[in-house]
Protein backbone atom coordinates (compact mmCIF):
# COMPACT_ATOMS: atom_id res chain seq x y z
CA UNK A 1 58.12 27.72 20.00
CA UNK A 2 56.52 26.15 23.23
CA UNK A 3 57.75 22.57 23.97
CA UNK A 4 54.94 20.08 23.89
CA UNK A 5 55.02 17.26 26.28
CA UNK A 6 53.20 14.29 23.87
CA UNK A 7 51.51 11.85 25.69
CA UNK A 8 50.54 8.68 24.12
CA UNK A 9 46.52 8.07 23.72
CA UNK A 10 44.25 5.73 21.89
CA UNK A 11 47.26 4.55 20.30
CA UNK A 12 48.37 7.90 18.93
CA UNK A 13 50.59 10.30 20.58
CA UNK A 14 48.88 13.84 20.74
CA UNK A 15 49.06 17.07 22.70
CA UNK A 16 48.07 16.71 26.51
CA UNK A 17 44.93 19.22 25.88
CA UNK A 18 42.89 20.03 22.66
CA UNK A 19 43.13 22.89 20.51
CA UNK A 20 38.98 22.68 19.56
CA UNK A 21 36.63 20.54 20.91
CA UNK A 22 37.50 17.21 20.30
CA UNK A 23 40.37 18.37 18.61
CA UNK A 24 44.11 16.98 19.53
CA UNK A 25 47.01 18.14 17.68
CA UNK A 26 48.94 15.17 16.64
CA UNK A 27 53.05 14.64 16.85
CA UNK A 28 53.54 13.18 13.51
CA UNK A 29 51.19 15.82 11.95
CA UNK A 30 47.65 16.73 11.48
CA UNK A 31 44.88 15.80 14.51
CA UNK A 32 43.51 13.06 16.09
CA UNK A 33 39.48 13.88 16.43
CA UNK A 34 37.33 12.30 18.50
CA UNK A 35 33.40 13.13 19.39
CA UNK A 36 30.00 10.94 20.38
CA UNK A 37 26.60 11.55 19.38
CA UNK A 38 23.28 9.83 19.87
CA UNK A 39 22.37 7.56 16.99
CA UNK A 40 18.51 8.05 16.66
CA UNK A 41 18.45 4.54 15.74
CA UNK A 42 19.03 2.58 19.17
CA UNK A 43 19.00 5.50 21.39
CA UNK A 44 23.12 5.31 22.14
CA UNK A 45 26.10 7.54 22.23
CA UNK A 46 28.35 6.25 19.60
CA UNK A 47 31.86 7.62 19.60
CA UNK A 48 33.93 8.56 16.80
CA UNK A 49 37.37 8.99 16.68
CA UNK A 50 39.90 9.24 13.45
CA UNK A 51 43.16 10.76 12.64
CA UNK A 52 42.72 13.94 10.04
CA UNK A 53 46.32 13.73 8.06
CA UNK A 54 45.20 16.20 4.96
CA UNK A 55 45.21 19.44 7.23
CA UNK A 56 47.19 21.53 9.32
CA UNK A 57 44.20 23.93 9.97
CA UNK A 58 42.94 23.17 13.74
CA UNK A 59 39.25 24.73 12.31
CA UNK A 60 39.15 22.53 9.19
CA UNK A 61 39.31 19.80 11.35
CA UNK A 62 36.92 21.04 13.61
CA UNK A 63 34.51 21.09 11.32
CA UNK A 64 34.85 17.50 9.76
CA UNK A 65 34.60 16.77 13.22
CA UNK A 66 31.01 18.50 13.35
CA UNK A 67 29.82 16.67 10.04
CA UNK A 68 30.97 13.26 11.28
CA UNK A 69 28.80 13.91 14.46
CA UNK A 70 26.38 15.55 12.72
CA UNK A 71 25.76 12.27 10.40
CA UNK A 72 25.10 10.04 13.23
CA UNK A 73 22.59 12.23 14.73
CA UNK A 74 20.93 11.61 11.50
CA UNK A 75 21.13 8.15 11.10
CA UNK A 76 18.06 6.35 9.93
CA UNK A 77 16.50 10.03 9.34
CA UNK A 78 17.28 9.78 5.63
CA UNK A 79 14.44 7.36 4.39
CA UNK A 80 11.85 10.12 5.70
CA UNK A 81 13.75 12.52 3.23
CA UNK A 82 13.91 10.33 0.33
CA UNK A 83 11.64 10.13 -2.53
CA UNK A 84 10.57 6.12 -2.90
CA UNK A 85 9.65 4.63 -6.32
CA UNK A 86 6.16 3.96 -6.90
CA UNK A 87 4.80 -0.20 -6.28
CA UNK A 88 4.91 -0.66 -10.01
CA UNK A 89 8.17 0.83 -10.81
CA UNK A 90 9.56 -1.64 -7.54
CA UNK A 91 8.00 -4.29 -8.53
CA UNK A 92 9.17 -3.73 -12.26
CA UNK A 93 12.82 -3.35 -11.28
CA UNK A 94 12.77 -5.74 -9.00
CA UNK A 95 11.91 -8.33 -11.69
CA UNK A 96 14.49 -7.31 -13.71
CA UNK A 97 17.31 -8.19 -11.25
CA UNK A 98 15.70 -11.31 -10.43
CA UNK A 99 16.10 -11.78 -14.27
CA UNK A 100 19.62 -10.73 -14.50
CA UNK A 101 20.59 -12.71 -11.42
CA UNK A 102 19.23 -15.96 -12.84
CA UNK A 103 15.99 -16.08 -10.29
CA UNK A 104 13.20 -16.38 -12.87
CA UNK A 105 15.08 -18.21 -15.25
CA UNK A 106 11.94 -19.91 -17.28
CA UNK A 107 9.58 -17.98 -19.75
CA UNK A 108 6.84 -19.42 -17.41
CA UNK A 109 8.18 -17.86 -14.61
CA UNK A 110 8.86 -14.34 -16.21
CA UNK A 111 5.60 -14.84 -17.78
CA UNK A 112 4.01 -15.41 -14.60
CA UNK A 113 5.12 -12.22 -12.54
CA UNK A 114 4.21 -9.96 -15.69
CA UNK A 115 0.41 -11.17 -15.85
CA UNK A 116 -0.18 -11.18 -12.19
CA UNK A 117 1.73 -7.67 -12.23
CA UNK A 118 -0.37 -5.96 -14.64
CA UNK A 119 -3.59 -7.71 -14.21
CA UNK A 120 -4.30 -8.39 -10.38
CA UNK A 121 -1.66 -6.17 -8.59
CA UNK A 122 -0.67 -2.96 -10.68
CA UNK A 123 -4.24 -2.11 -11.29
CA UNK A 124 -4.84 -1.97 -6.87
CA UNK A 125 -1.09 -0.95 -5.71
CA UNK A 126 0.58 0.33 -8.74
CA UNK A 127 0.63 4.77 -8.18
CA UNK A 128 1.11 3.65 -3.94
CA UNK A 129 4.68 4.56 -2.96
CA UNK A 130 6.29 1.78 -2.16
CA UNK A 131 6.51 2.74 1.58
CA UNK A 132 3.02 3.97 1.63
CA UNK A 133 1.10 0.52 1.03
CA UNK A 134 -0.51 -0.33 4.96
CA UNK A 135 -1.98 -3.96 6.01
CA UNK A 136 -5.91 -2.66 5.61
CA UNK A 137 -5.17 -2.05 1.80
CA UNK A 138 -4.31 -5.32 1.22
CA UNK A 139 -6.73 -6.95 3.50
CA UNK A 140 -9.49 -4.80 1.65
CA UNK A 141 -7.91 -6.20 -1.56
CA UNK A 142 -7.95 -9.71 0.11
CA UNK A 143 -11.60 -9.44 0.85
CA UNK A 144 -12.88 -8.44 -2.77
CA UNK A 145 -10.48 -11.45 -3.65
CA UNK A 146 -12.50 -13.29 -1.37
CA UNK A 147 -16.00 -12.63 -2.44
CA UNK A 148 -14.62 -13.66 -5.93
CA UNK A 149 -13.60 -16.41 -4.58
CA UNK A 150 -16.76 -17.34 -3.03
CA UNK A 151 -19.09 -16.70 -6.40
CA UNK A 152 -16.54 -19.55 -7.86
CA UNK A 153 -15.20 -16.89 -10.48
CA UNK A 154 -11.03 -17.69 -8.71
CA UNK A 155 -10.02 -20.72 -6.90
CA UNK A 156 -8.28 -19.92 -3.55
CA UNK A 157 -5.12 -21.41 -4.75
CA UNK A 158 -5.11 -19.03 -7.37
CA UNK A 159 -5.70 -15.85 -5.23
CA UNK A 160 -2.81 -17.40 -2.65
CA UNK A 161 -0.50 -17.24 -5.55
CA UNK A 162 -1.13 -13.29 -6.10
CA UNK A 163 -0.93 -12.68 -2.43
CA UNK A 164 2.41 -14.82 -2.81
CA UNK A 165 4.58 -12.40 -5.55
CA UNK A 166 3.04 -9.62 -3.34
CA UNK A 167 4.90 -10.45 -0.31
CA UNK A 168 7.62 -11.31 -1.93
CA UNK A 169 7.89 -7.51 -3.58
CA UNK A 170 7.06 -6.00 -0.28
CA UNK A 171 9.42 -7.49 1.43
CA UNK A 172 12.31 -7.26 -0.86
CA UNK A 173 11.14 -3.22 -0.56
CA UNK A 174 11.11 -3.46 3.48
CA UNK A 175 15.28 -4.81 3.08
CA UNK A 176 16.26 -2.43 0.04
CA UNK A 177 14.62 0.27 1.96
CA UNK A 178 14.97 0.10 5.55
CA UNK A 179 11.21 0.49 5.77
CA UNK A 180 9.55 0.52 9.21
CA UNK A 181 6.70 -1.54 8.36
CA UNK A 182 5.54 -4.51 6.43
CA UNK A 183 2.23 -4.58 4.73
CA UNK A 184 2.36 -8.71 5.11
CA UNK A 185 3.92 -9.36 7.62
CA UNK A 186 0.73 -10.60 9.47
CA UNK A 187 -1.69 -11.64 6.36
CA UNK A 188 -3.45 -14.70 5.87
CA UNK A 189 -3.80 -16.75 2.83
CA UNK A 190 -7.51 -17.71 2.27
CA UNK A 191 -8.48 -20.44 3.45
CA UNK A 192 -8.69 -23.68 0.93
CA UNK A 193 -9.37 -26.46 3.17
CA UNK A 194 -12.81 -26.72 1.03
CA UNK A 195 -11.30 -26.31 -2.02
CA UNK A 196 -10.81 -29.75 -3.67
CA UNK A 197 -7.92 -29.65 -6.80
CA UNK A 198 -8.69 -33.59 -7.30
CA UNK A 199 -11.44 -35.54 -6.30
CA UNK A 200 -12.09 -39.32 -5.88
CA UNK A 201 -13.96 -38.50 -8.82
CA UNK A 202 -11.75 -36.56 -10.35
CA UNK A 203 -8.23 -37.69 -9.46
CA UNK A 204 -6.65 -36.41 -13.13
CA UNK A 205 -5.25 -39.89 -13.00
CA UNK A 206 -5.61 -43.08 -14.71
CA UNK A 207 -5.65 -46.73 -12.77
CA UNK A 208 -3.73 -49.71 -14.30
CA UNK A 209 -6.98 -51.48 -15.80
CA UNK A 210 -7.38 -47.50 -17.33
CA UNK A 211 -3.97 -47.39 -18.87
CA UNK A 212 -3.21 -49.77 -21.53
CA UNK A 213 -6.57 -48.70 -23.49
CA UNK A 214 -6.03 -45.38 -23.79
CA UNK A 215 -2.37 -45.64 -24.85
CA UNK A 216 -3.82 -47.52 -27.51
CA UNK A 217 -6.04 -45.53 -28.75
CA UNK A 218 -3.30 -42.82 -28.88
CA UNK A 219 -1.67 -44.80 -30.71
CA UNK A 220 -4.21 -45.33 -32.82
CA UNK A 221 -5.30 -41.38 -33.56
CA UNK A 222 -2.11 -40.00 -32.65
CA UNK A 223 0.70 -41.49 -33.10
CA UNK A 224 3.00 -38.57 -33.61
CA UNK A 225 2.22 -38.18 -29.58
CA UNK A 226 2.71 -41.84 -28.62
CA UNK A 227 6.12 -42.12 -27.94
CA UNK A 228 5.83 -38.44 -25.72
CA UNK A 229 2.55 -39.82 -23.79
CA UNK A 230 4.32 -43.37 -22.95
CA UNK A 231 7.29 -41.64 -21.77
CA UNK A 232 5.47 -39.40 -19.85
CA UNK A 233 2.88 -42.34 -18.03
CA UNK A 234 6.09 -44.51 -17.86
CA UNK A 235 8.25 -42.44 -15.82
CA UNK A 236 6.00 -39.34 -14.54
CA UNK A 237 7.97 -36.58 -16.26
CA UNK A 238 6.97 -33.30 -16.82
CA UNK A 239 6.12 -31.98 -20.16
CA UNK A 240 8.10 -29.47 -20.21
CA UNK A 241 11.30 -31.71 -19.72
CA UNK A 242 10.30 -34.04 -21.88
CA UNK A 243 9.88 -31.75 -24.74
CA UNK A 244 13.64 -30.29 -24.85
CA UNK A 245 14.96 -33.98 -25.18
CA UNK A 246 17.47 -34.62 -27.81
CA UNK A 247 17.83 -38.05 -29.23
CA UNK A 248 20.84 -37.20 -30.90
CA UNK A 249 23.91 -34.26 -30.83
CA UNK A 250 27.06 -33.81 -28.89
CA UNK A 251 24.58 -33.22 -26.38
CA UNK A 252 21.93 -36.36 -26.83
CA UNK A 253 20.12 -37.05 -23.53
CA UNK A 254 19.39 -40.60 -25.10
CA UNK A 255 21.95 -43.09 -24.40
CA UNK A 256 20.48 -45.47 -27.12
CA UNK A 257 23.15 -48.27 -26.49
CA UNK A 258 23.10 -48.21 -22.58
CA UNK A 259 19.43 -47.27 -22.15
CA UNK A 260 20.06 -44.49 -20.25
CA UNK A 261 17.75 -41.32 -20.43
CA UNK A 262 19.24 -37.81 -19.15
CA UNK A 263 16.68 -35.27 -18.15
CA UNK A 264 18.90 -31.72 -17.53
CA UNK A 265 17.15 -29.04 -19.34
CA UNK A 266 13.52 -27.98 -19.29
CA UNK A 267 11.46 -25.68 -21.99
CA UNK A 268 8.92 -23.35 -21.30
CA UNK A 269 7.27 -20.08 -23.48
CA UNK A 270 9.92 -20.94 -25.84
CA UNK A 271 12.55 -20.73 -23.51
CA UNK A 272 15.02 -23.45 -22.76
CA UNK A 273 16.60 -23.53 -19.21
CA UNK A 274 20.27 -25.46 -18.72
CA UNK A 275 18.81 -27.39 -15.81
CA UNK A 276 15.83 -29.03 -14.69
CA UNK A 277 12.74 -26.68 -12.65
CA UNK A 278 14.01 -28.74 -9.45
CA UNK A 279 18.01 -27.55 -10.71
CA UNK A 280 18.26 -31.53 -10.06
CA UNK A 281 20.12 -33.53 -12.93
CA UNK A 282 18.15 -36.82 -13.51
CA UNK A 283 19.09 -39.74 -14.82
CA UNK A 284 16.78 -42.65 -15.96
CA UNK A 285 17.49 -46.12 -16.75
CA UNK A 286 14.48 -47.04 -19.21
CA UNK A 287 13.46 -50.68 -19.41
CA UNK A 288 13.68 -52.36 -22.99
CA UNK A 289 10.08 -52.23 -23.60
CA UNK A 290 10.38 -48.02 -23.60
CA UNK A 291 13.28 -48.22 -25.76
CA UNK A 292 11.83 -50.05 -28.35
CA UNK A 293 8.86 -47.61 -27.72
CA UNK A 294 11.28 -44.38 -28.22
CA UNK A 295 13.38 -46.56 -30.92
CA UNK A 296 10.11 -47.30 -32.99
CA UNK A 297 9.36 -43.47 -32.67
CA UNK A 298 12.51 -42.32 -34.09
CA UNK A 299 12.49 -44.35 -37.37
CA UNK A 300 9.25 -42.90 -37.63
CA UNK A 301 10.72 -39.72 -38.20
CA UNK A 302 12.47 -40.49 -40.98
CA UNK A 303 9.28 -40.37 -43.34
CA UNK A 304 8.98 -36.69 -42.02
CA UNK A 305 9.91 -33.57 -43.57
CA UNK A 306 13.69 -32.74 -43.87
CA UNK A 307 13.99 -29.76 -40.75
CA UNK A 308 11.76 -32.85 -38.75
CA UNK A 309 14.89 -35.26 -39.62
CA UNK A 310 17.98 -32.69 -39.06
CA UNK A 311 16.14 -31.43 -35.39
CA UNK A 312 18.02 -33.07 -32.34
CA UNK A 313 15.31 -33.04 -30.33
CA UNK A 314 13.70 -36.58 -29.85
CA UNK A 315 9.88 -34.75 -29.75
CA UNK A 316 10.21 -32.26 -32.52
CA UNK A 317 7.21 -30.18 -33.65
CA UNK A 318 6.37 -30.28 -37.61
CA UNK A 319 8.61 -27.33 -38.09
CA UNK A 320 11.72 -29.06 -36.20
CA UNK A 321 11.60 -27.10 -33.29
CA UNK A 322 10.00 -27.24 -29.71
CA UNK A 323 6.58 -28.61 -29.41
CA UNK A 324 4.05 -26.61 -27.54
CA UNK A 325 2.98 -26.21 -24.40
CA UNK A 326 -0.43 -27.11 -25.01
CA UNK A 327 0.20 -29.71 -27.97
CA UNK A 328 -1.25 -32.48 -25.32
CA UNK A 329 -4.53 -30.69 -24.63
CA UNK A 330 -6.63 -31.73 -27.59
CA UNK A 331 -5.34 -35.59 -28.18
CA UNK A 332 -5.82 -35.78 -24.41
CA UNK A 333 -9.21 -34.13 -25.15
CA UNK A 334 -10.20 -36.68 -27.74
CA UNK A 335 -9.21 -39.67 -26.29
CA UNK A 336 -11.37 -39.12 -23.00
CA UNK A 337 -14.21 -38.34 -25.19
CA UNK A 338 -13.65 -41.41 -27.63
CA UNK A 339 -13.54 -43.63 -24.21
CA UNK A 340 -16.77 -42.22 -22.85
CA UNK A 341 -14.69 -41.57 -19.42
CA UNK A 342 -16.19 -39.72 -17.08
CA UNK A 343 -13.56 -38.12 -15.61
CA UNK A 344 -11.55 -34.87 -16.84
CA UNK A 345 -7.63 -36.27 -17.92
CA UNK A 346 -4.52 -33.57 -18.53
CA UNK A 347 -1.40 -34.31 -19.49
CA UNK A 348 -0.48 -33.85 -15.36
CA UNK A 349 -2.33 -36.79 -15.33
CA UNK A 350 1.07 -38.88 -16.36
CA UNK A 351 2.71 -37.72 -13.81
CA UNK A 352 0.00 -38.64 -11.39
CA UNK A 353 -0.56 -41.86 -13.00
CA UNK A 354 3.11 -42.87 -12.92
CA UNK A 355 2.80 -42.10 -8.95
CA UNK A 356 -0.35 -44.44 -8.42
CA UNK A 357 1.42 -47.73 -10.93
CA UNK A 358 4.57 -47.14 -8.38
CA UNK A 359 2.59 -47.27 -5.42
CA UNK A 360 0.88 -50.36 -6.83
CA UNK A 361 4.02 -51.89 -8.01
CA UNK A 362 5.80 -51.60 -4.64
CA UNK A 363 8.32 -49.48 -6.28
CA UNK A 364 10.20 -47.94 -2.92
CA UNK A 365 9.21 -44.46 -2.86
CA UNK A 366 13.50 -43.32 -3.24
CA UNK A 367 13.28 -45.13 -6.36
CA UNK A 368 9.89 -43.44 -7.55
CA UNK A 369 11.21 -39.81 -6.36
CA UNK A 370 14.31 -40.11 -8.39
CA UNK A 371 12.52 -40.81 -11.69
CA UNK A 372 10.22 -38.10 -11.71
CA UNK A 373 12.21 -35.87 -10.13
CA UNK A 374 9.91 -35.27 -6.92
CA UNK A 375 12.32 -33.38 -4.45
CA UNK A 376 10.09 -34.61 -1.60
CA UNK A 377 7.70 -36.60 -0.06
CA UNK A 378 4.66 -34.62 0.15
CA UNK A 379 5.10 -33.45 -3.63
CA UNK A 380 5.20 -37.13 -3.80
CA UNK A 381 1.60 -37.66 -1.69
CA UNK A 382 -0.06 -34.33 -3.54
CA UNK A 383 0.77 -36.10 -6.86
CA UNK A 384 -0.69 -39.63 -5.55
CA UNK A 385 -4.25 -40.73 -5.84
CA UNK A 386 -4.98 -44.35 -3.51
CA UNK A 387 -7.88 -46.42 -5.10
CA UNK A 388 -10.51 -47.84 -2.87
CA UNK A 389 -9.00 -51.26 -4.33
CA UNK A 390 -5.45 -50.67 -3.19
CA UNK A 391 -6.68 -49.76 -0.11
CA UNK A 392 -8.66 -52.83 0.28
CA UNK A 393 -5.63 -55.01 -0.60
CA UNK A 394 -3.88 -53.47 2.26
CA UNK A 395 -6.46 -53.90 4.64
CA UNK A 396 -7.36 -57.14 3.96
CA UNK A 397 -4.10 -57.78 4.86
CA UNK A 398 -4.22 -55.89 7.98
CA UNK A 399 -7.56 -57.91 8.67
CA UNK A 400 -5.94 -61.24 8.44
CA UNK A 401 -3.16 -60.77 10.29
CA UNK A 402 -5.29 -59.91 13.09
CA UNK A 403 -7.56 -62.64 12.77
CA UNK A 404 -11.14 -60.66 12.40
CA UNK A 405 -12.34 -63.82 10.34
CA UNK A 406 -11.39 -66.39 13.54
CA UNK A 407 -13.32 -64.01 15.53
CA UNK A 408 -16.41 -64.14 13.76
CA UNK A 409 -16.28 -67.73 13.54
CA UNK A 410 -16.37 -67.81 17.50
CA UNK A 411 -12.69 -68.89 17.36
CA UNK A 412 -11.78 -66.93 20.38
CA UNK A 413 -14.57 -66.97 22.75
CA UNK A 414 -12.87 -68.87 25.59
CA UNK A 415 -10.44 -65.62 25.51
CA UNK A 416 -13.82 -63.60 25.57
CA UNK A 417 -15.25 -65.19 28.58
C-alpha cells in the first residue's frame, strides 16, 4: 500500500492531492470536501467545506459534494417553485397564531379582524395568492374606498383602519415568505385632516356646570347605572374595565377599608382579559365621596335577585354576570333627550369629561394619566376638549401680566414716544 505523506489543512490532516474534485481523503477516515458556488442571492461565491465520516466510497462523497453545491446555486430559487396560500387562507392562519400567541387577546379584537376580513378585504383580495397582490390593486381598492368616503357613506378613519390589518397581513406574508415585493410598502392612508371626530359643537363631553344635572337625573331614571356612570365621569375609565370589577372575592379589586380601587382586567364580547387594554395595572385611590357612592350602590344590591347578590362583580347585569357592551347607550340616550341638550353624549364621553374637570382642576397631567390609564400625552390631548371659558381664564391671565389694560389707559405713552 502506497505511503501517504498527510499534510495538515483547514484544520484537518488529509492527503496532499484529491481523489475527486473537491474531494480529500482524510487520515482518521472518511473525506474532507470542500467546493464554492454562486449564491443567486447576493451574487457571491460561497464556499463549503465539511468532513464526510459515514463513507469510505470516494464517489459517494463526491456526490454529496455536488448536492451541497448544487443547493446554493439554488438559493432563494425555491419561492418561485412553491405553491403560496391564497390572501384569505394567510390572513385566516395568520389570525390564528396571533390568537394562540396571546396578540388579539380581547373578543373585540378577534371580533374586529373577522368583520373587516370577511366584509371589506376577503370579498377584493381573498382567491389573490398571497404573493400575487401588486400596489395598483390596492390603490384601485383605495380609490373606490375613497369615493365612499367622499358620498359620506365611511369616515376616513374607518377606511384607515381596513388599510391598517391589510398591511399588517401583507407584511407578515413578505417575512414568512421571503417575498420580493410589498403591496404597502408605499400606500397612503386617506387623508382626514377634514374629517372632524368632535366638534366645538360636538365635543362628546360634558363641562362642570353640565355635570352634576345629568348625574342626577341618572340617578333619578336609572339608578341601577349610577354608581357605573359616577365612576366612570369621576375617574375617566373605560367601560369595558369598569364592567369586570369585583367588589368582593379572593380577587376583589375594591379595597373597601383603604379606598383603594384596582383596575387589572378588562371585558369585551364576553371575554375577560387578565390585564388591562394598555397591559398597565392601575391603581386608584377614590376620594370618600365615591366610596360612599360605590358603598350606597352595593347595599342596593341586596334587594336584588339571589345570582345578583352571590356575583363578585361590583356592576353585575340582572342575570349576575357581565353587563353589556352597549348597556350605556339608551340611559345615555334618554338623559340627553330629557335635558333638551343639543349635543350627541356616549358613554366615551366620561372619559372625555374626566379629562376636561382635570384640566380645570389643575390636576398635573402625571396624576390625570395614571387614573385613566392614558399611556401618553397625546391620547391625553385627543381625549381633551378646552372650553372657550377656560381659555379665557388663561388668557386673561396672560393679558394682565402683560399689562394690555395700562396700555389702553395711556399708561405707557412716555415709553411710546
Amino acid at each position: 500500500m502506497t505511503k501517504i505523506n498527510w499534510v495538515m489543512k483547514f484544520n484537518v490532516w488529509i492527503a496532499p492531492a484529491p481523489i475527486r474534485p473537491g474531494v480529500w481523503r482524510r487520515r482518521e477516515g472518511g473525506f474532507l470536501v470542500r467546493g464554492r458556488a454562486r449564491d443567486p442571492r447576493s451574487n457571491r461565491r460561497i464556499e463549503f467545506r465539511k468532513v464526510v465520516t459515514d463513507t469510505e466510497d470516494p464517489d459517494r462523497a463526491y456526490a454529496f459534494l455536488r448536492e451541497q453545491l448544487q443547493a446554493v446555486r439554488e438559493r432563494g430559487t425555491e419561492r418561485h417553485n412553491r405553491k403560496l396560500p391564497s390572501f384569505r387562507s394567510y390572513a385566516l392562519s395568520l389570525m390564528e397564531r396571533k390568537i394562540t400567541r396571546g396578540k388579539l387577546k380581547s373578543g373585540k379584537s378577534r371580533e374586529r379582524w373577522a368583520s373587516v376580513l370577511a366584509n371589506h378585504l376577503e370579498p377584493v383580495f381573498g382567491d389573490f395568492s398571497i404573493d400575487q397582490i401588486r400596489k395598483p390593486d390596492v390603490e384601485a381598492w383605495l380609490v373606490r374606498m375613497g369615493r365612499k368616503v367622499q358620498s359620506r357613506e365611511y369616515s376616513p378613519n374607518t377606511v384607515n383602519d381596513w388599510l391598517s390589518l391589510l398591511r399588517v397581513i401583507l407584511n407578515a406574508a413578505v417575512a414568512d415568505f421571503e417575498l420580493e415585493r410589498n403591496a404597502v410598502a408605499l400606500i397612503e392612508d386617506l387623508d382626514k385632516s377634514e374629517h372632524h371626530t368632535y366638534t366645538p359643537e360636538q365635543p362628546n363631553s360634558l363641562t362642570a356646570e353640565e355635570l352634576p344635572t345629568f348625574l342626577a337625573v341618572v340617578r333619578a331614571r336609572y339608578p341601577q347605572y349610577f354608581a357605573m356612570v359616577a365612576l366612570g365621569f369621576a375617574t375617566g375609565l373605560r367601560p369595558s374595565s369598569m364592567r369586570p370589577l369585583r367588589r368582593s372575592g379572593d380577587h376583589a379589586d375594591v379595597i373597601w377599608d383603604a379606598g383603594i380601587l384596582h383596575v387589572r382586567r378588562s371585558q369585551t364580547r364576553k371575554t375577560v382579559m387578565e390585564t388591562t387594554k394598555t397591559g398597565v395595572l392601575q391603581q386608584i385611590g377614590l376620594p370618600s365621596e365615591l366610596m360612599d357612592i360605590l358603598r350606597w350602590h352595593v347595599a342596593e344590591l341586596k334587594n336584588a335577585p339571589k345570582e345578583v347578590r352571590d356575583s363578585e362583580l361590583l356592576f353585575p347585569s340582572d342575570n349576575g354576570g357581565f353587563r353589556a357592551a352597549s348597556c350605556l347607550d339608551r340611559p345615555f340616550a334618554d338623559v340627553v333627550k330629557k335635558l333638551k341638550l343639543k349635543k350627541h353624549i356616549t358613554s366615551r364621553a366620561m372619559r372625555r369629561t374626566f379629562n376636561d374637570l382635570c384640566r380645570r382642576a389643575e390636576v398635573r397631567d402625571v396624576v390625570t394619566r395614571s387614573i385613566s390609564g392614558h399611556l401618553t400625552e397625546e391620547m391625553q390631548r385627543h381625549y381633551s376638549t378646552v372650553a372657550p371659558e377656560e381659555q379665557r381664564q388663561s388668557l386673561a391671565k396672560v393679558v394682565s401680566l402683560a399689562g394690555f389694560r395700562a396700555a389702553l389707559l395711556g399708561g405707557v405713552q412716555d415709553h411710546a414716544a
